[in-house]
C-alpha atoms as a PDB file:
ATOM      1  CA  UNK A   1     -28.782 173.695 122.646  1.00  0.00           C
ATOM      2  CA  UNK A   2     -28.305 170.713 124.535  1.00  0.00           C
ATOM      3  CA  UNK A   3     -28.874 170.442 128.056  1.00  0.00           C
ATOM      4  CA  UNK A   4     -25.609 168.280 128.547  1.00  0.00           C
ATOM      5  CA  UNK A   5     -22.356 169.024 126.563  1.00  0.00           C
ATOM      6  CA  UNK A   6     -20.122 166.081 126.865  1.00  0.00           C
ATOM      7  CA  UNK A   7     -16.423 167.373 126.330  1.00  0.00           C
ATOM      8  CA  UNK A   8     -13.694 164.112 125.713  1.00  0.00           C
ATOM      9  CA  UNK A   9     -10.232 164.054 125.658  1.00  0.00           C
ATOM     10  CA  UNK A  10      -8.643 160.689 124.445  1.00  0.00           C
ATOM     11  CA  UNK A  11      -5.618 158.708 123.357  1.00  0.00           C
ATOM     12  CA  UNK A  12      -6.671 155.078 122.668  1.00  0.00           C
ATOM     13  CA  UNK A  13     -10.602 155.470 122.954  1.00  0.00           C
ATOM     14  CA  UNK A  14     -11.487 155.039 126.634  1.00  0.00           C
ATOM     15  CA  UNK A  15     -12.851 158.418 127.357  1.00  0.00           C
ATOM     16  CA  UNK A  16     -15.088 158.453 124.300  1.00  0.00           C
ATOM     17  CA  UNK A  17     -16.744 155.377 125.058  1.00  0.00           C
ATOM     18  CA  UNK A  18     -17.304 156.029 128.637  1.00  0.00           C
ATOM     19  CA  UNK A  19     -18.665 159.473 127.204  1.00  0.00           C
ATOM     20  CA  UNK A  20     -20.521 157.762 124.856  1.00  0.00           C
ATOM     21  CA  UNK A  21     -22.676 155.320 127.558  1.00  0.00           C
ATOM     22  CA  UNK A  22     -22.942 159.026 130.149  1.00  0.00           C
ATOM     23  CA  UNK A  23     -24.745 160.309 126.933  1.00  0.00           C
ATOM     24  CA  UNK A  24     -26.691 157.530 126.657  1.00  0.00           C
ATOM     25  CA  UNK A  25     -28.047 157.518 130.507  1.00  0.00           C
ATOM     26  CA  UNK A  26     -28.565 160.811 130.172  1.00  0.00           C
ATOM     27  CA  UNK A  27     -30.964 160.869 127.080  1.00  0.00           C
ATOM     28  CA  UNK A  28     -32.842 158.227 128.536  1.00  0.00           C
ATOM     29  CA  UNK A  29     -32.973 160.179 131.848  1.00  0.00           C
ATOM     30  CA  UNK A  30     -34.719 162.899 129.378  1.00  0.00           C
ATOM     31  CA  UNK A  31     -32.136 165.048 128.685  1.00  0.00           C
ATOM     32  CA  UNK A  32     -30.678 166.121 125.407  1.00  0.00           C
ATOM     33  CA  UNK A  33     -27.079 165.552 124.934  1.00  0.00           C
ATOM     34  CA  UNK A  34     -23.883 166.685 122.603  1.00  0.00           C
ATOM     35  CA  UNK A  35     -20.885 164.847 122.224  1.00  0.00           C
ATOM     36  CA  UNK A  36     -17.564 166.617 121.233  1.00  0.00           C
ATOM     37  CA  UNK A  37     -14.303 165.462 121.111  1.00  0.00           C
ATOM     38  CA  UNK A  38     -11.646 167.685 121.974  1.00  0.00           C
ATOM     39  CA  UNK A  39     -13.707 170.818 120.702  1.00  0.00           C
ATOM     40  CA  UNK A  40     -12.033 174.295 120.317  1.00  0.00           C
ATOM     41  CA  UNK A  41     -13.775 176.831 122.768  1.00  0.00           C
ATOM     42  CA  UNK A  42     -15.873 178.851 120.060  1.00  0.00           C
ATOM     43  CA  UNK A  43     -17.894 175.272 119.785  1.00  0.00           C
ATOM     44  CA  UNK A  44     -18.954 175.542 123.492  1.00  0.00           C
ATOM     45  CA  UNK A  45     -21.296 177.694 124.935  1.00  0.00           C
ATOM     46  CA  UNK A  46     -20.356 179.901 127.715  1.00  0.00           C
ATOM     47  CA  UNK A  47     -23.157 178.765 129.998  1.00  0.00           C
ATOM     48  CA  UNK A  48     -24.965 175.222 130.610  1.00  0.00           C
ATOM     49  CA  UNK A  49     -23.660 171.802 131.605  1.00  0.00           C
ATOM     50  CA  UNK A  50     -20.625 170.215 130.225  1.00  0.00           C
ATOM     51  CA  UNK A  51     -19.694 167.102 131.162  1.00  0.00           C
ATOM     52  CA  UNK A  52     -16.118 166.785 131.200  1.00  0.00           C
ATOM     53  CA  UNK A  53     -14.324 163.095 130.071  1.00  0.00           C
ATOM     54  CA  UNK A  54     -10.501 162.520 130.036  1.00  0.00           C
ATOM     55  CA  UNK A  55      -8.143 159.966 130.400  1.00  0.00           C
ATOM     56  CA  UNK A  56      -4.498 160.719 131.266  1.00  0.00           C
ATOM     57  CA  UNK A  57      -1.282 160.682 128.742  1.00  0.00           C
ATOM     58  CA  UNK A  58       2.184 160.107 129.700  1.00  0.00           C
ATOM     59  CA  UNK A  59       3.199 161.998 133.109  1.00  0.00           C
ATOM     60  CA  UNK A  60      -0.293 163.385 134.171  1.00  0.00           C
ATOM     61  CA  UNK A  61      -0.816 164.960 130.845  1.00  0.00           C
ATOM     62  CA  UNK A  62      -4.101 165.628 128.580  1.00  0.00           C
ATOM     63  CA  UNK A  63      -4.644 163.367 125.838  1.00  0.00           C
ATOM     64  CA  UNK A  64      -3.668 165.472 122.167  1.00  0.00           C
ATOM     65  CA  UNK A  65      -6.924 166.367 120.997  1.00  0.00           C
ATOM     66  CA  UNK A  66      -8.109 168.196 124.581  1.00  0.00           C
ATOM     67  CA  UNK A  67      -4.479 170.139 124.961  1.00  0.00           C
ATOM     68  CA  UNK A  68      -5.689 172.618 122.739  1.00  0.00           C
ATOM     69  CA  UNK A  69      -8.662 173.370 124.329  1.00  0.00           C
ATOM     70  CA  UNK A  70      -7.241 173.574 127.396  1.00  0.00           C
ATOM     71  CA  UNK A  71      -4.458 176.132 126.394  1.00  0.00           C
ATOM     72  CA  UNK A  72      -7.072 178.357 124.993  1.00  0.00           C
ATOM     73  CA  UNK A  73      -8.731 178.437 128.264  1.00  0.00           C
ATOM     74  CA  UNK A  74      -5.636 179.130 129.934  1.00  0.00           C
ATOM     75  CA  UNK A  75      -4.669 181.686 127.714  1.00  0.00           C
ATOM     76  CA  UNK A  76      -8.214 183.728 127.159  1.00  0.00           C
ATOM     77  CA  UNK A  77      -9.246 183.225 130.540  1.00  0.00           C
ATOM     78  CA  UNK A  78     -12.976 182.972 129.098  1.00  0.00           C
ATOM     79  CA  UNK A  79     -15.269 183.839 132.010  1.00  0.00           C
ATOM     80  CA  UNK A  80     -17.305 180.585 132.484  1.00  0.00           C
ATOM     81  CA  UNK A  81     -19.346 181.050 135.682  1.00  0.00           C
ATOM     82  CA  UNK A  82     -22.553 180.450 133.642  1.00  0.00           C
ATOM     83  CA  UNK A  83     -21.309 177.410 133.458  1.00  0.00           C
ATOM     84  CA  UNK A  84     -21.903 173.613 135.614  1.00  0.00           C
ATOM     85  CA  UNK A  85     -19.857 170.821 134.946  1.00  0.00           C
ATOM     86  CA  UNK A  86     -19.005 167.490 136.052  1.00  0.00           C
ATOM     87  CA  UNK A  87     -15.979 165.496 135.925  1.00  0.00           C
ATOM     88  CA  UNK A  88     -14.845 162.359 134.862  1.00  0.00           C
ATOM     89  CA  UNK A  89     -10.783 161.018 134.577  1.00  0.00           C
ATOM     90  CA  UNK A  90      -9.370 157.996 133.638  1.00  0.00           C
ATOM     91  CA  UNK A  91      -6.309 156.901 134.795  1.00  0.00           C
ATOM     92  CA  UNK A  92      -3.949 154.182 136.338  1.00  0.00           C
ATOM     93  CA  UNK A  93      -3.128 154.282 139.823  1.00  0.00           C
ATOM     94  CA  UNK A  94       0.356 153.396 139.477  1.00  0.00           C
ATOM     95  CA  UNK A  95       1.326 156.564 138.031  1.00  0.00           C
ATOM     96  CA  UNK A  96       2.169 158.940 140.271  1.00  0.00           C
ATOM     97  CA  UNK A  97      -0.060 161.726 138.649  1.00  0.00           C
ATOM     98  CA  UNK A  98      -3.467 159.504 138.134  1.00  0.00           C
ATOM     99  CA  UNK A  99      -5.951 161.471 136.653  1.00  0.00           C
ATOM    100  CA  UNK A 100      -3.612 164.318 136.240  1.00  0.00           C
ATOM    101  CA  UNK A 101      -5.462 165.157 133.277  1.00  0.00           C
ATOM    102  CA  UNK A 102      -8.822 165.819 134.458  1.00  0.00           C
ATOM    103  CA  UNK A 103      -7.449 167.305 137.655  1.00  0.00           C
ATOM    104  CA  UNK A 104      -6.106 170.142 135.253  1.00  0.00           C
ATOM    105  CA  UNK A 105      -8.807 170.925 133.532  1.00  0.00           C
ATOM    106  CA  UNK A 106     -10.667 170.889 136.939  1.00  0.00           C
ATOM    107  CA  UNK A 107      -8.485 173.157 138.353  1.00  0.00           C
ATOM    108  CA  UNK A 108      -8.636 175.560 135.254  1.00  0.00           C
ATOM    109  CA  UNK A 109     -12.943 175.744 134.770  1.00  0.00           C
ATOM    110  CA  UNK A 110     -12.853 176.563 138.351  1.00  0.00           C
ATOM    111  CA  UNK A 111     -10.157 179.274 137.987  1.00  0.00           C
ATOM    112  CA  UNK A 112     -12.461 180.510 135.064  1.00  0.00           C
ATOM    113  CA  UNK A 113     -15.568 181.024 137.275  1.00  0.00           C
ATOM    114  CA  UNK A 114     -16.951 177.366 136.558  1.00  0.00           C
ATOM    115  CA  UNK A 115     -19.219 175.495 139.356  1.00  0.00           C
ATOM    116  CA  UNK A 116     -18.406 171.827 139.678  1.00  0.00           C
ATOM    117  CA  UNK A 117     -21.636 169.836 139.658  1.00  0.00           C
ATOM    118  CA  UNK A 118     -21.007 167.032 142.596  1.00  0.00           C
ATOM    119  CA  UNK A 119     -17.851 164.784 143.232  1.00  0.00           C
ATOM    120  CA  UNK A 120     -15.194 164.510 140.418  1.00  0.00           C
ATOM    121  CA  UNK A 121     -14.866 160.272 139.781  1.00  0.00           C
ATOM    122  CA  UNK A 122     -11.449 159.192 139.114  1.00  0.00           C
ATOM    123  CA  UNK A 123     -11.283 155.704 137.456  1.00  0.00           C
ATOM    124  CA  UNK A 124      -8.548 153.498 138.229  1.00  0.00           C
ATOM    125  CA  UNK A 125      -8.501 151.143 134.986  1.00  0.00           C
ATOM    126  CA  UNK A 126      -6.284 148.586 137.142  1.00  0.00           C
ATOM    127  CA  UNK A 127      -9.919 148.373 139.849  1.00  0.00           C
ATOM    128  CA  UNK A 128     -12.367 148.588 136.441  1.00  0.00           C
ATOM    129  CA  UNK A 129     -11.019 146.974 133.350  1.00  0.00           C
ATOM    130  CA  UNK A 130     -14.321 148.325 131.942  1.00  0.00           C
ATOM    131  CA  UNK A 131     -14.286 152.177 132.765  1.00  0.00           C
ATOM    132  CA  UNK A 132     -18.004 152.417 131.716  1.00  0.00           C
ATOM    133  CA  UNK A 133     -19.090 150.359 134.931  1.00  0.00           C
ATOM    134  CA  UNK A 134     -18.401 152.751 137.839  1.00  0.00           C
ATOM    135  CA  UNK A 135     -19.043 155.751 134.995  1.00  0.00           C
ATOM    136  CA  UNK A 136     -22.372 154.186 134.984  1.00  0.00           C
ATOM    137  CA  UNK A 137     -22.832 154.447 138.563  1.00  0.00           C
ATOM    138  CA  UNK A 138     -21.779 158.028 138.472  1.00  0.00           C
ATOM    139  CA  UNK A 139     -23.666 159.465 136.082  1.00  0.00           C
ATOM    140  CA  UNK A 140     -26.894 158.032 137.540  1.00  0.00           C
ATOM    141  CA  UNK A 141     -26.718 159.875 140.750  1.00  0.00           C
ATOM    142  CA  UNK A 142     -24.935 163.083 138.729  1.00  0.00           C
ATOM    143  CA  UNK A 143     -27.873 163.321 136.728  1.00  0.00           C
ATOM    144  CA  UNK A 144     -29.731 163.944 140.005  1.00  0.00           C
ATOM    145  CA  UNK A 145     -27.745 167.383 141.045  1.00  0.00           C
ATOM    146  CA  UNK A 146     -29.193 169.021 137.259  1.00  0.00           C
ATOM    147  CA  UNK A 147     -31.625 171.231 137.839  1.00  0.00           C
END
């Protein structure tokens, strides 16, 4: 099992690459990773770390492949308090829901028993034309607050 489930929701890519280079950083801070994108629940395990990574679609809304997920959440109600998690959105300031996406899904783990594992980072792709910069930054201090 890996110590660090990375969970991505995506339209045109962003989230899986910015998933992609947490993974990374995290396997070379020594721990072992797995990277889905938009999984159905019975692929995750009900305790452990995921690492949550989603930009935002249309009017605050999760990217296709992650709405599923998250409607099976909200419909079994799984209880997930074995369960740490970070979070990571990507969005554009100008909308008036940025980072409506991830703000969902944080909303819902925690409603499902889920700890949040330090500050949730909202990335403004108008401030960082390269998301992976300040996800790089995150993650190193994130990776910190595992036990």
């Amino acid at each position: 099992m890996a110590d660090v489930t990375l969970i991505t929701g995506s339209t045109l890519g962003s989230a899986e690459y910015v998933a992609e280079l947490m993974a990374e950083k995290l396997e070379e801070a020594g721990f072992s990773t797995e990277l889905l994108h938009g999984p159905e629940l019975d692929e995750l395990s009900m305790e452990g770390t995921w690492l949550v990574v989603t930009s935002t679609h249309g009017a605050g809304d999760l990217p296709e492949n992650l709405q599923p997920l998250f409607d099976e959440i909200e419909e079994k109600k799984p209880d997930l308090s074995q369960v740490g998690y970070g979070a990571v959105g990507i969005g554009n300031r100008e909308y008036d829901l940025f980072c409506g996406a991830i703000e969902k899904m944080d909303v819902l783990l925690t409603a499902c028993g889920a700890k949040r594992i330090g500050d949730r980072l909202d990335i403004d792709v108008l401030e960082h034309e390269i998301p992976e910069d300040p996800a790089e930054v995150w993650v190193a201090s994130w990776k910190n607050l595992l036990n």
